[in-house]
Protein backbone atom coordinates (compact mmCIF):
# COMPACT_ATOMS: atom_id res chain seq x y z
CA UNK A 1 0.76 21.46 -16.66
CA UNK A 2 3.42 23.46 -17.72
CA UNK A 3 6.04 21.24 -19.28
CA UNK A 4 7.55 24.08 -21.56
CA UNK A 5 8.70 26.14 -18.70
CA UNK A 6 12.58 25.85 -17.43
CA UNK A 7 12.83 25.23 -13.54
CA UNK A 8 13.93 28.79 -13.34
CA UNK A 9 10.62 29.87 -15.24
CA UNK A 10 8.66 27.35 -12.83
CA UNK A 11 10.14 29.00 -9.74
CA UNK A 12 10.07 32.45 -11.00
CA UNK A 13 6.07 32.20 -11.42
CA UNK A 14 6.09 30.54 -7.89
CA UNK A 15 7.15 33.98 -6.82
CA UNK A 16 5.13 35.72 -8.50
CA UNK A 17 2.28 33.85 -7.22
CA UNK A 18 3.45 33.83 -3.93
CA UNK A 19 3.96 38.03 -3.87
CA UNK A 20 0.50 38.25 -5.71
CA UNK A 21 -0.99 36.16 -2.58
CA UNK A 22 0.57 38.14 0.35
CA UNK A 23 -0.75 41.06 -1.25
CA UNK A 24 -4.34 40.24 -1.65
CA UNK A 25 -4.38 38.42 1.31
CA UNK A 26 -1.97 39.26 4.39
CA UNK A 27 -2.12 42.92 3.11
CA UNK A 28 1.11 43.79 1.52
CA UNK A 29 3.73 42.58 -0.65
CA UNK A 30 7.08 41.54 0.69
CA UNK A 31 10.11 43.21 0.43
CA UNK A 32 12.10 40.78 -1.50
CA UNK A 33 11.06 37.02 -2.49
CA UNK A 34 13.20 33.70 -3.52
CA UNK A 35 11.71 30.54 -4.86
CA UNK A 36 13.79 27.31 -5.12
CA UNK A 37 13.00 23.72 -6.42
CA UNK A 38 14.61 21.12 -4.27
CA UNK A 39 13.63 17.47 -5.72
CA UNK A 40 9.82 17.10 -4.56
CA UNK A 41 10.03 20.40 -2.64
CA UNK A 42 8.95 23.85 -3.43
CA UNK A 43 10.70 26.03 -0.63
CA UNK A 44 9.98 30.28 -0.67
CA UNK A 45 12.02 32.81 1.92
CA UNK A 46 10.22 36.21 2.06
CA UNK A 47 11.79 39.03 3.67
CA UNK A 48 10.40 41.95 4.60
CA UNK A 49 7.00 40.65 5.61
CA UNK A 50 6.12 42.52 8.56
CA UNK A 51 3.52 45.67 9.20
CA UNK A 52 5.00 48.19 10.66
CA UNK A 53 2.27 47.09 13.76
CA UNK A 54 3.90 43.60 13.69
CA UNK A 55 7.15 45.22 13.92
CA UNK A 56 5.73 47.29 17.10
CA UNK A 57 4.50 44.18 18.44
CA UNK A 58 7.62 42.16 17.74
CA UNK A 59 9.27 44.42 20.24
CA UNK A 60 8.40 41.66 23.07
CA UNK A 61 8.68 38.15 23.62
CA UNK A 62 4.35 38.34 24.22
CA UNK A 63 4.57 40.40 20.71
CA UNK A 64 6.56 38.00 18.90
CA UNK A 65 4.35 34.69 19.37
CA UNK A 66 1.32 37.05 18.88
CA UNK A 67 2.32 37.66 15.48
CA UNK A 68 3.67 34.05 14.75
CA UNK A 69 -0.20 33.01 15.40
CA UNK A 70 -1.60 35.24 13.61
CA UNK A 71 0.56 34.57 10.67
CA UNK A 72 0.24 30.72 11.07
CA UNK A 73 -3.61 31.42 11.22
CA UNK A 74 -3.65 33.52 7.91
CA UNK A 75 -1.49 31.07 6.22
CA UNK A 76 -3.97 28.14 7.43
CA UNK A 77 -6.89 29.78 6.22
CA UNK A 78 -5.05 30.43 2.53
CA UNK A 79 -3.75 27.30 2.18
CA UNK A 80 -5.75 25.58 -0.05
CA UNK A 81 -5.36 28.70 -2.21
CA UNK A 82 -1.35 28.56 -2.27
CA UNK A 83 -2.16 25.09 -2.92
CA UNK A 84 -3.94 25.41 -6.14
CA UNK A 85 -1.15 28.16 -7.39
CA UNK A 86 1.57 25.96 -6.94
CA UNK A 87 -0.34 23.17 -8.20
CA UNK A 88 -1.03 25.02 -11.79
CA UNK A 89 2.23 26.32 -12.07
CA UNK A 90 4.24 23.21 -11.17
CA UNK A 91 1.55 20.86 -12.49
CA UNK A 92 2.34 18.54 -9.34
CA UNK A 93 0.19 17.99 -6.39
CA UNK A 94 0.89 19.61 -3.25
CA UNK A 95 0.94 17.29 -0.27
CA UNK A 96 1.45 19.60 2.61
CA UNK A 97 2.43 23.45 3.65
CA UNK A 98 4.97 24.12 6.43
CA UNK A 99 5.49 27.50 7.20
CA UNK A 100 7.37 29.44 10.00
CA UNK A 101 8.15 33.39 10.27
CA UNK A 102 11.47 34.50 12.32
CA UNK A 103 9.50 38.15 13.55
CA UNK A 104 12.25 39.78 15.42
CA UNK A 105 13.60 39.90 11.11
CA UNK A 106 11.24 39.55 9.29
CA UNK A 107 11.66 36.68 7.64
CA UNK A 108 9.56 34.05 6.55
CA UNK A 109 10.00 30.53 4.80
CA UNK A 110 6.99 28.42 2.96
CA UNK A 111 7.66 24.82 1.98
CA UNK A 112 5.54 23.00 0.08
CA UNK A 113 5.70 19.04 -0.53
CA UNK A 114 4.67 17.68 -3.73
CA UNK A 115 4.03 14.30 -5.18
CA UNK A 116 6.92 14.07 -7.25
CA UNK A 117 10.62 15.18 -8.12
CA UNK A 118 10.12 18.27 -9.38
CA UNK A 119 14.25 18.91 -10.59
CA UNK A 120 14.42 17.23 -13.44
CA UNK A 121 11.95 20.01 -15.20
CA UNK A 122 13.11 21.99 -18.01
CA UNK A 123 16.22 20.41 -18.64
């Protein structure tokens, strides 16, 4: 666990993690990634997540939930992954993983749940 880091530290390396992950394993990197610690949850927004092919295919309502499954498939399949990062940095257990992506921007949010109250860290 790491006690010694300062929430902003904690969520920092969250986002680090998090950019490291859609790299290796959706492809590419986002454009631009925020972490937050809200009591016992982690939540991440990623912008800028798309291929340009999702963005082709985002075009249409068919397009859209195309690449909403896909994305909720990926995520599914990396899960217990994200898990164990989140779980080493925060040094908490992580409960569940909700995720949605807004495709006609681009946007996406993660939130994890964790065992405990996670704000009262490096204070």
């Amino acid at each position: 666990m790491n006690r010694g880091l300062t929430k902003g530290e904690i969520e920092s390396a969250i986002r680090n993690a998090i950019i490291k992950f859609e790299q290796e394993f959706m492809g590419r990197g986002p454009e631009d990634v925020r972490a937050y610690i809200v009591r016992d949850l982690v939540v991440v927004r990623l912008k800028g997540v798309l291929t340009p092919a999702e963005r082709q295919l985002a075009k249409t309502a068919e397009g859209v939930d195309m690449v909403k499954r896909i994305r909720q498939t990926l995520i599914a399949q990396g899960r217990e992954k994200l898990f164990e990062q989140v779980n080493d940095i925060t040094g908490a257990k992580s409960l569940a993983l909700f995720t949605d992506i807004n495709a006609q921007i681009g946007e996406k949010v993660l939130v994890f749940t964790v065992d405990r109250d996670l704000e009262g860290l490096g204070r």
